[in-house]
PDB file of N, CA and C in Angstrom:
ATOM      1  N   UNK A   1     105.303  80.342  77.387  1.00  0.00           N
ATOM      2  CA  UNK A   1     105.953  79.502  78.356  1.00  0.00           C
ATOM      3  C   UNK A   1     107.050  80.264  79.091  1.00  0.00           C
ATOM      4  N   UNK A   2     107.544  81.361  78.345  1.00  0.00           N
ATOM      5  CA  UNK A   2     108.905  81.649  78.916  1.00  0.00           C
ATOM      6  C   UNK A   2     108.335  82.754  80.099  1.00  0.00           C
ATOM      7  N   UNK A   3     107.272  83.726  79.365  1.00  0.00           N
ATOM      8  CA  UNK A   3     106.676  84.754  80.517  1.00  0.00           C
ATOM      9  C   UNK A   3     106.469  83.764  82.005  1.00  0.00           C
ATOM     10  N   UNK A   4     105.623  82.513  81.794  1.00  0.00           N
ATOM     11  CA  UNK A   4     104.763  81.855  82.822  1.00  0.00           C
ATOM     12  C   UNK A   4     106.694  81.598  83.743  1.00  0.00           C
ATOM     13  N   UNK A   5     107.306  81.020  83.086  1.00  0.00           N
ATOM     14  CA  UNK A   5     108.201  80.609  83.969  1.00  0.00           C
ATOM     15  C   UNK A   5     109.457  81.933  84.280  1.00  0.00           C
ATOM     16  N   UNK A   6     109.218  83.453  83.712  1.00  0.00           N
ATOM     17  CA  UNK A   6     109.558  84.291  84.378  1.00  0.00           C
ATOM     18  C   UNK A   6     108.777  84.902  85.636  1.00  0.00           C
ATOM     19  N   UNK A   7     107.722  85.096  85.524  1.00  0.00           N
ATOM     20  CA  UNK A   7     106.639  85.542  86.910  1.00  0.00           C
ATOM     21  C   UNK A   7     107.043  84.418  87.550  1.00  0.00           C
ATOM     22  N   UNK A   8     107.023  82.863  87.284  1.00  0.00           N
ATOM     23  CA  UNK A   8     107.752  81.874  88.558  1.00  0.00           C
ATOM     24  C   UNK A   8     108.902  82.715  89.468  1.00  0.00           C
ATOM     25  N   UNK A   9     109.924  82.803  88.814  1.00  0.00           N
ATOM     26  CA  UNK A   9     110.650  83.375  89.158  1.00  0.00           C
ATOM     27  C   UNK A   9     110.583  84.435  90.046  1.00  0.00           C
ATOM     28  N   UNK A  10     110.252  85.414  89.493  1.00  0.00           N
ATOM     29  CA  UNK A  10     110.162  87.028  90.323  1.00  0.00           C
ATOM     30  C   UNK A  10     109.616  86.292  91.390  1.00  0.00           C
ATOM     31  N   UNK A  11     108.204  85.437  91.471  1.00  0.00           N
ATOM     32  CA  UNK A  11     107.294  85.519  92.843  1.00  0.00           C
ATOM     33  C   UNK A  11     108.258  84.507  93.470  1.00  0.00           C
ATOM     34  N   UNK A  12     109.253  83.573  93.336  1.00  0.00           N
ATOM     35  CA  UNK A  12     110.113  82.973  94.255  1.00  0.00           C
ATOM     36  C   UNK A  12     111.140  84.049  94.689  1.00  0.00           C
ATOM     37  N   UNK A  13     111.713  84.938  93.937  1.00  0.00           N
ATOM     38  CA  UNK A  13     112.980  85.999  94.507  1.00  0.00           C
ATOM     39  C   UNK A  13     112.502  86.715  95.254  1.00  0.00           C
ATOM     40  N   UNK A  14     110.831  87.431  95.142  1.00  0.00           N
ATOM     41  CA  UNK A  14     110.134  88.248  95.889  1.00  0.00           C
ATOM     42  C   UNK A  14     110.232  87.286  97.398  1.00  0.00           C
ATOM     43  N   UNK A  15     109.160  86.389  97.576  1.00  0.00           N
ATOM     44  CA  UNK A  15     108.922  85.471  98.772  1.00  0.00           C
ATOM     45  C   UNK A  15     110.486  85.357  99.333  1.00  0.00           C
ATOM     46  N   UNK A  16     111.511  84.999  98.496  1.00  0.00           N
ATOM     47  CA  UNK A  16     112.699  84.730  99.052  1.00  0.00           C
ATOM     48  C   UNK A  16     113.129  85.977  99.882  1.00  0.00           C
ATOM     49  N   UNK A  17     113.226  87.126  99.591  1.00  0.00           N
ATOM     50  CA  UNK A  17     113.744  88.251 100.077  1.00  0.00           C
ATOM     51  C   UNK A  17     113.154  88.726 100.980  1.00  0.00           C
ATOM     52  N   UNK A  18     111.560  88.584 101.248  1.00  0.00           N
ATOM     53  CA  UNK A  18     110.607  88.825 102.244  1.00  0.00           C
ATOM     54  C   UNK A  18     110.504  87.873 103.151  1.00  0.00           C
ATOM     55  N   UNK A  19     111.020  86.570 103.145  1.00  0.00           N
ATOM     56  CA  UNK A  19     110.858  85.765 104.215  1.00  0.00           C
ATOM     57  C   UNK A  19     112.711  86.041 105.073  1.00  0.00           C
ATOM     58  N   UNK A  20     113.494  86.208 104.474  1.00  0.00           N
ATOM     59  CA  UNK A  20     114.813  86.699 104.731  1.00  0.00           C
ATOM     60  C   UNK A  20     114.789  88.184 105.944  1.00  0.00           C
ATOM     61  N   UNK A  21     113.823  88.667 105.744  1.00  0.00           N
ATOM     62  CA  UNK A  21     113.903  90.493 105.924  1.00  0.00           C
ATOM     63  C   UNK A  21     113.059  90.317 107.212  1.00  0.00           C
ATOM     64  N   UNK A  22     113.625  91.052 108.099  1.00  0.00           N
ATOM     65  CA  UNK A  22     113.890  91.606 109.131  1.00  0.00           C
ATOM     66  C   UNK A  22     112.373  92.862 109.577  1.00  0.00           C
ATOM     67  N   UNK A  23     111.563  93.083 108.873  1.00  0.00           N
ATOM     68  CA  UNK A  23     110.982  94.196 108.955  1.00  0.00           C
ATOM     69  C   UNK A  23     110.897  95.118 109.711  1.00  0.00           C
ATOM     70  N   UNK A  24     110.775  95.165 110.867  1.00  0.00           N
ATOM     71  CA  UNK A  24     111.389  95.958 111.881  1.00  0.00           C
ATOM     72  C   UNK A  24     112.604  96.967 111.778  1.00  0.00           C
ATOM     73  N   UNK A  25     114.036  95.833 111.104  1.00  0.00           N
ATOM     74  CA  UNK A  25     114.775  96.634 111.090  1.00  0.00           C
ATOM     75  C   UNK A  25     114.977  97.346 110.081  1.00  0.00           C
ATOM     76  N   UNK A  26     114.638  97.182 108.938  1.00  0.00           N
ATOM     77  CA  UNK A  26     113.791  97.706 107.877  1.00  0.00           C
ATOM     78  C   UNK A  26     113.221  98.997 107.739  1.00  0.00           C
ATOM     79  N   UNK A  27     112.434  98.879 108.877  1.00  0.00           N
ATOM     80  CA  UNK A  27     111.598  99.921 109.175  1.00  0.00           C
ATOM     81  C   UNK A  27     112.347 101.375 109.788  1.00  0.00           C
ATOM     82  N   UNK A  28     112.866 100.437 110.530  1.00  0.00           N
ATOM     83  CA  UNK A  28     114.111 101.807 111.042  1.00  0.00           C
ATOM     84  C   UNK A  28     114.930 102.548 110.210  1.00  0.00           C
ATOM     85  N   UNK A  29     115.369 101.442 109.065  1.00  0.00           N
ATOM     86  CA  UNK A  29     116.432 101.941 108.883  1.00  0.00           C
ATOM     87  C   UNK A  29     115.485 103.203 107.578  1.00  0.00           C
ATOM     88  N   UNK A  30     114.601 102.564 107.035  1.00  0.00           N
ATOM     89  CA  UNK A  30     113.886 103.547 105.858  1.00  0.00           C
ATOM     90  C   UNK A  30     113.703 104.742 107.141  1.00  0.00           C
ATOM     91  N   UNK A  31     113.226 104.765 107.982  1.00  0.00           N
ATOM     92  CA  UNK A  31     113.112 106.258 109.065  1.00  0.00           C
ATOM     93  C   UNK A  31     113.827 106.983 108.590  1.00  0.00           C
ATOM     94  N   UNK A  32     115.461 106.429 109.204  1.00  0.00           N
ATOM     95  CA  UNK A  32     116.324 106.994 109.536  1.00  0.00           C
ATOM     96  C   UNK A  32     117.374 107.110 108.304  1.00  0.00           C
ATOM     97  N   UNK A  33     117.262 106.875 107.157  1.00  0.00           N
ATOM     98  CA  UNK A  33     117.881 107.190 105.807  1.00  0.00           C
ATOM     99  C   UNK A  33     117.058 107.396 104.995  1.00  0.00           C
ATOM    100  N   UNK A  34     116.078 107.246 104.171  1.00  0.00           N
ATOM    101  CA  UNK A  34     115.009 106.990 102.957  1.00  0.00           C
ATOM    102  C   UNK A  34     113.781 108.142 103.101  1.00  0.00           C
ATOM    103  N   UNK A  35     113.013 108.161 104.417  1.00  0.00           N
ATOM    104  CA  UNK A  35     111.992 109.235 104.201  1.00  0.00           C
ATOM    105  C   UNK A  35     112.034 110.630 104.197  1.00  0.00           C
ATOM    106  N   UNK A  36     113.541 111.405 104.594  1.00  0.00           N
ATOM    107  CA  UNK A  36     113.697 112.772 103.875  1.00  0.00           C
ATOM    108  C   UNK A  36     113.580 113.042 102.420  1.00  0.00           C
ATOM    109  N   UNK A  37     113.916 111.921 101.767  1.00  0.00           N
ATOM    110  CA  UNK A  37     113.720 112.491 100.643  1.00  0.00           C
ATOM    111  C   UNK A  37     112.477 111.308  99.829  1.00  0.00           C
ATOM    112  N   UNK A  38     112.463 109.895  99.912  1.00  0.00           N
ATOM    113  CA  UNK A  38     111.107 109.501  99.404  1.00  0.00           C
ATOM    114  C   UNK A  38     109.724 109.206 100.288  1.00  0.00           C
ATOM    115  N   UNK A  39     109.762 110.394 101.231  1.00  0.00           N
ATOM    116  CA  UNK A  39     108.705 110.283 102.057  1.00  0.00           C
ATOM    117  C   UNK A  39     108.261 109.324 102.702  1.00  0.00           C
ATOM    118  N   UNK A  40     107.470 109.672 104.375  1.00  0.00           N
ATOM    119  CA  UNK A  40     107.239 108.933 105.673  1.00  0.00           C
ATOM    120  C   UNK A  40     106.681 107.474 104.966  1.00  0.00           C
ATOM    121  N   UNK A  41     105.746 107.276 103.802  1.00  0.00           N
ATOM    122  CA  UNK A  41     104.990 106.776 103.683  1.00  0.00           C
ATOM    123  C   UNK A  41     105.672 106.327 101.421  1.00  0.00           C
ATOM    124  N   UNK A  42     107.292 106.296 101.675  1.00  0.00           N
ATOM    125  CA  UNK A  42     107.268 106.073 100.619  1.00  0.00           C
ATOM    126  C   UNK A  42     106.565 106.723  99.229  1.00  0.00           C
ATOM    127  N   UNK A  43     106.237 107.745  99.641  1.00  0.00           N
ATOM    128  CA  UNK A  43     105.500 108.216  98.546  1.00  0.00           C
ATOM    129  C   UNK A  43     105.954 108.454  97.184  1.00  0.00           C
ATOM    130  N   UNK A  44     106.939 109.397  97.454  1.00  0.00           N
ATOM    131  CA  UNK A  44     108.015 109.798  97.042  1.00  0.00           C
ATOM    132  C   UNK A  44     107.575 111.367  97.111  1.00  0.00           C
ATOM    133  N   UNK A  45     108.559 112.339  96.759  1.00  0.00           N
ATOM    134  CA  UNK A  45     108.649 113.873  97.260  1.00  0.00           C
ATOM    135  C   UNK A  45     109.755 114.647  96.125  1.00  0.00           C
ATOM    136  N   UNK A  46     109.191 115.658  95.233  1.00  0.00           N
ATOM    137  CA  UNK A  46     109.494 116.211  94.380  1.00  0.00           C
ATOM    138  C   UNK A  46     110.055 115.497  93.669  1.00  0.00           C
ATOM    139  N   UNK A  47     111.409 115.430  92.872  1.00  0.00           N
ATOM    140  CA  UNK A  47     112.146 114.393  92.254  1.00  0.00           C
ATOM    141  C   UNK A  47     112.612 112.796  92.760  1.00  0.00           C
ATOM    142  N   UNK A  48     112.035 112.742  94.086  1.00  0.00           N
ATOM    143  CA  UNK A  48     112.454 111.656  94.497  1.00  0.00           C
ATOM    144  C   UNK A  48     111.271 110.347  94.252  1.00  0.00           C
ATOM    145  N   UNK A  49     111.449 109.590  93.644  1.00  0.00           N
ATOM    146  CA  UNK A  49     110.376 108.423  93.142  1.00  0.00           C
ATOM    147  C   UNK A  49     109.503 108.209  94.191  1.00  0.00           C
ATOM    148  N   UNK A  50     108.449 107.799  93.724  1.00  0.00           N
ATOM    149  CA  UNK A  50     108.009 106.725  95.057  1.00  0.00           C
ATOM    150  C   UNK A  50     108.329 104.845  94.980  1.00  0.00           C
ATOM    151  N   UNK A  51     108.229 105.062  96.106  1.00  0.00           N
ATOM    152  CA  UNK A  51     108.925 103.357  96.188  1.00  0.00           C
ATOM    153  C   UNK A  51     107.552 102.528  97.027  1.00  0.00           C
ATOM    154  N   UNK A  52     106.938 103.128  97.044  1.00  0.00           N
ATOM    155  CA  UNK A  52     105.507 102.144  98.079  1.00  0.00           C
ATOM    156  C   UNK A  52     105.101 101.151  96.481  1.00  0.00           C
ATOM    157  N   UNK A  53     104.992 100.098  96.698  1.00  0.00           N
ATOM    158  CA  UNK A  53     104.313  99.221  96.296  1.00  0.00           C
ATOM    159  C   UNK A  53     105.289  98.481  95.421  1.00  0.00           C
ATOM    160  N   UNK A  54     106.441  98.943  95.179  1.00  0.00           N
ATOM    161  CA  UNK A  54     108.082  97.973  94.333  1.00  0.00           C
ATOM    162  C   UNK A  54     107.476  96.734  95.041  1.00  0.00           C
ATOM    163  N   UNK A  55     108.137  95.847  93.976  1.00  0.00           N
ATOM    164  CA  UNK A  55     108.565  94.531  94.559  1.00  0.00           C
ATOM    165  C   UNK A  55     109.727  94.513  95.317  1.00  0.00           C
ATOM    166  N   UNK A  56     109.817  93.738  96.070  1.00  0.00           N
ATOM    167  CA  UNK A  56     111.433  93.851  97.052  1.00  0.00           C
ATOM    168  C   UNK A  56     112.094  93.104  96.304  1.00  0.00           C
ATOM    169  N   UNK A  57     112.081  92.265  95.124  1.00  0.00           N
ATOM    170  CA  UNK A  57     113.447  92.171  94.317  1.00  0.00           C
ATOM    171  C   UNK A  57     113.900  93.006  93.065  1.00  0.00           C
ATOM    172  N   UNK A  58     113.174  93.860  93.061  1.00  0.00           N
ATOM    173  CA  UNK A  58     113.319  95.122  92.123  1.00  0.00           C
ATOM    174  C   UNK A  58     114.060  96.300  93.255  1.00  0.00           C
ATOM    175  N   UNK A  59     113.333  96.480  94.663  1.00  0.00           N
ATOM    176  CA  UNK A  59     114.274  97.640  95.161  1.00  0.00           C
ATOM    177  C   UNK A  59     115.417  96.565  95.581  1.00  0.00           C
ATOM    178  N   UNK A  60     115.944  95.487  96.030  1.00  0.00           N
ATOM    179  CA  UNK A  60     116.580  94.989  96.276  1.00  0.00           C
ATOM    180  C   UNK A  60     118.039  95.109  94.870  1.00  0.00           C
ATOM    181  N   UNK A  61     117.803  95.028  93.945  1.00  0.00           N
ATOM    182  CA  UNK A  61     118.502  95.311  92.900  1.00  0.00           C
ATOM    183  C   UNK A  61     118.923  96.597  92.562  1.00  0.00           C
ATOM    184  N   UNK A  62     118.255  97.782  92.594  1.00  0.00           N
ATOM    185  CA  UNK A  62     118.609  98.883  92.591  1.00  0.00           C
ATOM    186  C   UNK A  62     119.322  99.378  93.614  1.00  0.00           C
ATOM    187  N   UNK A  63     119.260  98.746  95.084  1.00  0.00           N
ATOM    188  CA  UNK A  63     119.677  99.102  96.219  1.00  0.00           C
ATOM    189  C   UNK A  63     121.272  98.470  95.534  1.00  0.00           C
ATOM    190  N   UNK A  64     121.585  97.048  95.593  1.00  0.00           N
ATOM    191  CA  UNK A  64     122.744  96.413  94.967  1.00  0.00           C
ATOM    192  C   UNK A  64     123.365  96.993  94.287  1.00  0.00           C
ATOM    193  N   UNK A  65     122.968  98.169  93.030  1.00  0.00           N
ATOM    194  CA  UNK A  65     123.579  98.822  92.034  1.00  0.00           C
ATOM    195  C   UNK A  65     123.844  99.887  92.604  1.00  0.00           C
ATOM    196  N   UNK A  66     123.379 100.869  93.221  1.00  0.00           N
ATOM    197  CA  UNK A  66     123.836 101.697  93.824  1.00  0.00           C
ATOM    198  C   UNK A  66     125.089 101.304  94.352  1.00  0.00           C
ATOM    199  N   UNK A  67     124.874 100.549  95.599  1.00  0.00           N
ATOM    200  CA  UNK A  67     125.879 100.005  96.458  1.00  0.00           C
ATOM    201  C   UNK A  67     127.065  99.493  95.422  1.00  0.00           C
ATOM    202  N   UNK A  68     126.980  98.965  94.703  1.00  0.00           N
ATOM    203  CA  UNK A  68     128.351  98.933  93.331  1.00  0.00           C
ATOM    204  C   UNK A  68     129.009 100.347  92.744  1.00  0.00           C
ATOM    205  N   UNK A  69     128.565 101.398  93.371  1.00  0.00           N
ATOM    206  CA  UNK A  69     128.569 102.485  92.528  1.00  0.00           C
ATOM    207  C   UNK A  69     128.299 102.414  91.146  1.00  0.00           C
ATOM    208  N   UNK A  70     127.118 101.926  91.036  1.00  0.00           N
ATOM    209  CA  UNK A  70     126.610 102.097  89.476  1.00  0.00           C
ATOM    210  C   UNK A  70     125.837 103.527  89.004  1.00  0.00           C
ATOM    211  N   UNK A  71     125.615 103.795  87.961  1.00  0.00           N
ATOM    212  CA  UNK A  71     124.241 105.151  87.946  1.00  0.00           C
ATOM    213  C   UNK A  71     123.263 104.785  87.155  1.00  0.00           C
ATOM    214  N   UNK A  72     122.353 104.719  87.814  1.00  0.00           N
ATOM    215  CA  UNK A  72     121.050 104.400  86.958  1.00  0.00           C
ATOM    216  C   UNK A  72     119.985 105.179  86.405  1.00  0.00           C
ATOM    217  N   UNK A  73     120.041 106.487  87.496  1.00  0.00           N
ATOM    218  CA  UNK A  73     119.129 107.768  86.626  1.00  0.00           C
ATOM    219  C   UNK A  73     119.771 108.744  87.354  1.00  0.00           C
ATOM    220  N   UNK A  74     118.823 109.753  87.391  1.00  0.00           N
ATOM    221  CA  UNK A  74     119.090 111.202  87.871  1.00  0.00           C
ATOM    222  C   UNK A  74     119.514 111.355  89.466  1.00  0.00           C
ATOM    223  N   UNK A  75     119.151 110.645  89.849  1.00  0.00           N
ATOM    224  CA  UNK A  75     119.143 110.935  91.392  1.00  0.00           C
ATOM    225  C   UNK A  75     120.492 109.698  91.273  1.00  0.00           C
ATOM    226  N   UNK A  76     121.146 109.376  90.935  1.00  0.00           N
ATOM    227  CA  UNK A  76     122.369 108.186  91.301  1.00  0.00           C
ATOM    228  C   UNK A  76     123.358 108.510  92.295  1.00  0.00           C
ATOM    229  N   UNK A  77     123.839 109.924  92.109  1.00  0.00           N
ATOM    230  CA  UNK A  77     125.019 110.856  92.443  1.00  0.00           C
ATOM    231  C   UNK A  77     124.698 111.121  93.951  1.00  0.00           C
ATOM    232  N   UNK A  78     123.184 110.945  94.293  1.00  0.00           N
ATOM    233  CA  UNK A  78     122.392 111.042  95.585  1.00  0.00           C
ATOM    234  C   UNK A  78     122.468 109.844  96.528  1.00  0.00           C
ATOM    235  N   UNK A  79     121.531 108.724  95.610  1.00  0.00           N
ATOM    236  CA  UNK A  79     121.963 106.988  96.021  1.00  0.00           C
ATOM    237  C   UNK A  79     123.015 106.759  96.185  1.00  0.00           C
ATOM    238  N   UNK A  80     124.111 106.622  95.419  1.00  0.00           N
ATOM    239  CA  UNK A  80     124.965 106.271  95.848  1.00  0.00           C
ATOM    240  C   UNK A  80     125.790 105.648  97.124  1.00  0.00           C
ATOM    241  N   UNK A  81     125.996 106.944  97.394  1.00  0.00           N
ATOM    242  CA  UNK A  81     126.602 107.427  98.728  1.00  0.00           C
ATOM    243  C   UNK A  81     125.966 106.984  99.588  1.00  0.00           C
ATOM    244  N   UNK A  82     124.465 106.746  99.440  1.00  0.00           N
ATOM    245  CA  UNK A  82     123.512 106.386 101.254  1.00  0.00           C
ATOM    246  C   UNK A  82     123.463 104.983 100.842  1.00  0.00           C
ATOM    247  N   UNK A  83     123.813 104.027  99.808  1.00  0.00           N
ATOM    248  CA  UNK A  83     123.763 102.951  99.976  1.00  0.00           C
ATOM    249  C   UNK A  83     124.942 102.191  99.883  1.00  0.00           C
ATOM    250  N   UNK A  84     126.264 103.045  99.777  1.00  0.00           N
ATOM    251  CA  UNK A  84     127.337 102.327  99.722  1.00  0.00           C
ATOM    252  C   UNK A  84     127.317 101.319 101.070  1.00  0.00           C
ATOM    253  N   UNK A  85     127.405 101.960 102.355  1.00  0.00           N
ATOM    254  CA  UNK A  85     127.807 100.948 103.230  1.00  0.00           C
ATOM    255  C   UNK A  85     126.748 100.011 103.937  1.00  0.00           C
ATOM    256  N   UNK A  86     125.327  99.738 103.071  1.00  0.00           N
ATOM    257  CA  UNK A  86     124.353  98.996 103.189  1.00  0.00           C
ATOM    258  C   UNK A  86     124.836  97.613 102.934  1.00  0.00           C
ATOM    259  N   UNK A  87     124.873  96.474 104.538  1.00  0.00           N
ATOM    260  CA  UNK A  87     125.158  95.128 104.239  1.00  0.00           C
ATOM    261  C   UNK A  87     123.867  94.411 103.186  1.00  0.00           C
ATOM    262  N   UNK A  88     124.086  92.848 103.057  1.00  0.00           N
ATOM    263  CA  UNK A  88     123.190  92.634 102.452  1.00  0.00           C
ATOM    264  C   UNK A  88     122.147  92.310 103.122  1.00  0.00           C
ATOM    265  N   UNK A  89     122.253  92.196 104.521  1.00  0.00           N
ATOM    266  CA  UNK A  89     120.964  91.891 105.244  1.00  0.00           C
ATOM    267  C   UNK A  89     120.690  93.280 105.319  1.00  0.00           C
ATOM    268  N   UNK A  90     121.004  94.598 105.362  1.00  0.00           N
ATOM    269  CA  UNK A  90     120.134  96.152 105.636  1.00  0.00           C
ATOM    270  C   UNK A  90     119.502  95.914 104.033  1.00  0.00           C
ATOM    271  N   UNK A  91     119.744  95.953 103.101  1.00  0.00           N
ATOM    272  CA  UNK A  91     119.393  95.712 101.795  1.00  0.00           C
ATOM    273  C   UNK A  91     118.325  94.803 101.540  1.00  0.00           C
ATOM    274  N   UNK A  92     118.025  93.462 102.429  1.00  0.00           N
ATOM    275  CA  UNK A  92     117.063  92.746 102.143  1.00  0.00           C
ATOM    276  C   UNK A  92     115.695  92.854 103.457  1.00  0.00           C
ATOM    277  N   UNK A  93     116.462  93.905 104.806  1.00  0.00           N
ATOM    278  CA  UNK A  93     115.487  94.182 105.117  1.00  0.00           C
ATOM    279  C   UNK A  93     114.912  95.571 104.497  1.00  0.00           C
ATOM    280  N   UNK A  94     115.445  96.392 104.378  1.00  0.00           N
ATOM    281  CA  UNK A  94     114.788  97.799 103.399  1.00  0.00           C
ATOM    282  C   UNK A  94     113.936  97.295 102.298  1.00  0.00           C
ATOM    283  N   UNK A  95     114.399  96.291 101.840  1.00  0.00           N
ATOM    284  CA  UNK A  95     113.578  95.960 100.400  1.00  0.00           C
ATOM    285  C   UNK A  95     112.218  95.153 100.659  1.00  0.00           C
ATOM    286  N   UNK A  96     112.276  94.570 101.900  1.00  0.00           N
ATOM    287  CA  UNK A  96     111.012  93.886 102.605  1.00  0.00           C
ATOM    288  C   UNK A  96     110.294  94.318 102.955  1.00  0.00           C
ATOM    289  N   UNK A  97     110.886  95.593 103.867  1.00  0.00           N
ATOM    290  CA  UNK A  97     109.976  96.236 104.573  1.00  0.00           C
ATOM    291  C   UNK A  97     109.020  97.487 103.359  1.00  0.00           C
ATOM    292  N   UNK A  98     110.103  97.994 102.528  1.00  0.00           N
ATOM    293  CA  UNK A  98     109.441  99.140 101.552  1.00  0.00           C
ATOM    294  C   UNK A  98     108.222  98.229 101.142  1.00  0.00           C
ATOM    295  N   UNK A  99     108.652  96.972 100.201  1.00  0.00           N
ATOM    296  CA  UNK A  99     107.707  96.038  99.576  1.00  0.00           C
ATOM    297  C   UNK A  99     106.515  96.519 100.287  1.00  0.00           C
ATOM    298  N   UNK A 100     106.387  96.014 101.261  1.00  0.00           N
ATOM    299  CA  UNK A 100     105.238  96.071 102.368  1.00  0.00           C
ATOM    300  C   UNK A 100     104.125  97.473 101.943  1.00  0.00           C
ATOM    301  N   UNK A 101     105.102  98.515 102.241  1.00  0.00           N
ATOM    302  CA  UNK A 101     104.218  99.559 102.407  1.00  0.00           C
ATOM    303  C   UNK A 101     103.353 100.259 102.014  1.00  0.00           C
ATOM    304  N   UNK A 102     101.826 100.184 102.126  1.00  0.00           N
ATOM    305  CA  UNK A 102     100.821 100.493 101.180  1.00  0.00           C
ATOM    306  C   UNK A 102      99.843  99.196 100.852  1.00  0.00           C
ATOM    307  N   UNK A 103     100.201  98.306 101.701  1.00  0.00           N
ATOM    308  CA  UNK A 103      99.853  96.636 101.230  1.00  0.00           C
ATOM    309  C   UNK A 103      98.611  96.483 102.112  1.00  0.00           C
TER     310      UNK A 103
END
């Protein structure tokens, strides 16, 4: 019971964050910050993860922790810094639009 009414969950925070998001601007903004280092197409590129196929309330959360200055793995000291001054609407469109990619 508790799994069935956690997947509730995720697929309402997911839908929530994707109907919120902007994709377009999204799109820009992964251009123009995100694909030097996790590639055009999200792939990801040497140490840098790939992010094509996350849920957008999973990158949406990691994006958040960063932006707290939190550290979560190896690359943190990297994140950080490019997501400190991410509002929460650049955050819920990045996380919409990544979601997307590969779909």
């Amino acid at each position: 019971m508790l799994r069935i009414l956690m997947c509730a969950i995720t697929i309402a925070l997911t839908s929530t964050a994707l109907q919120a998001a902007d994709l377009e601007a999204g799109k820009k903004l992964f251009a123009n910050n995100c694909a030097q280092c996790h590639g055009p197409k999200a792939q990801g590129m040497a140490s840098f993860p790939s992010l094509a196929g996350r849920d957008a309330s999973y990158l949406q959360s990691r994006l958040e922790t960063y932006r707290a200055g939190e550290r979560v793995g190896a690359n943190s000291s990297l994140m950080i810094p490019n997501a400190r001054n991410l509002s929460d609407e650049d955050i819920a469109n990045l996380s919409g639009f990544i979601s997307q990619i590969g779909k």
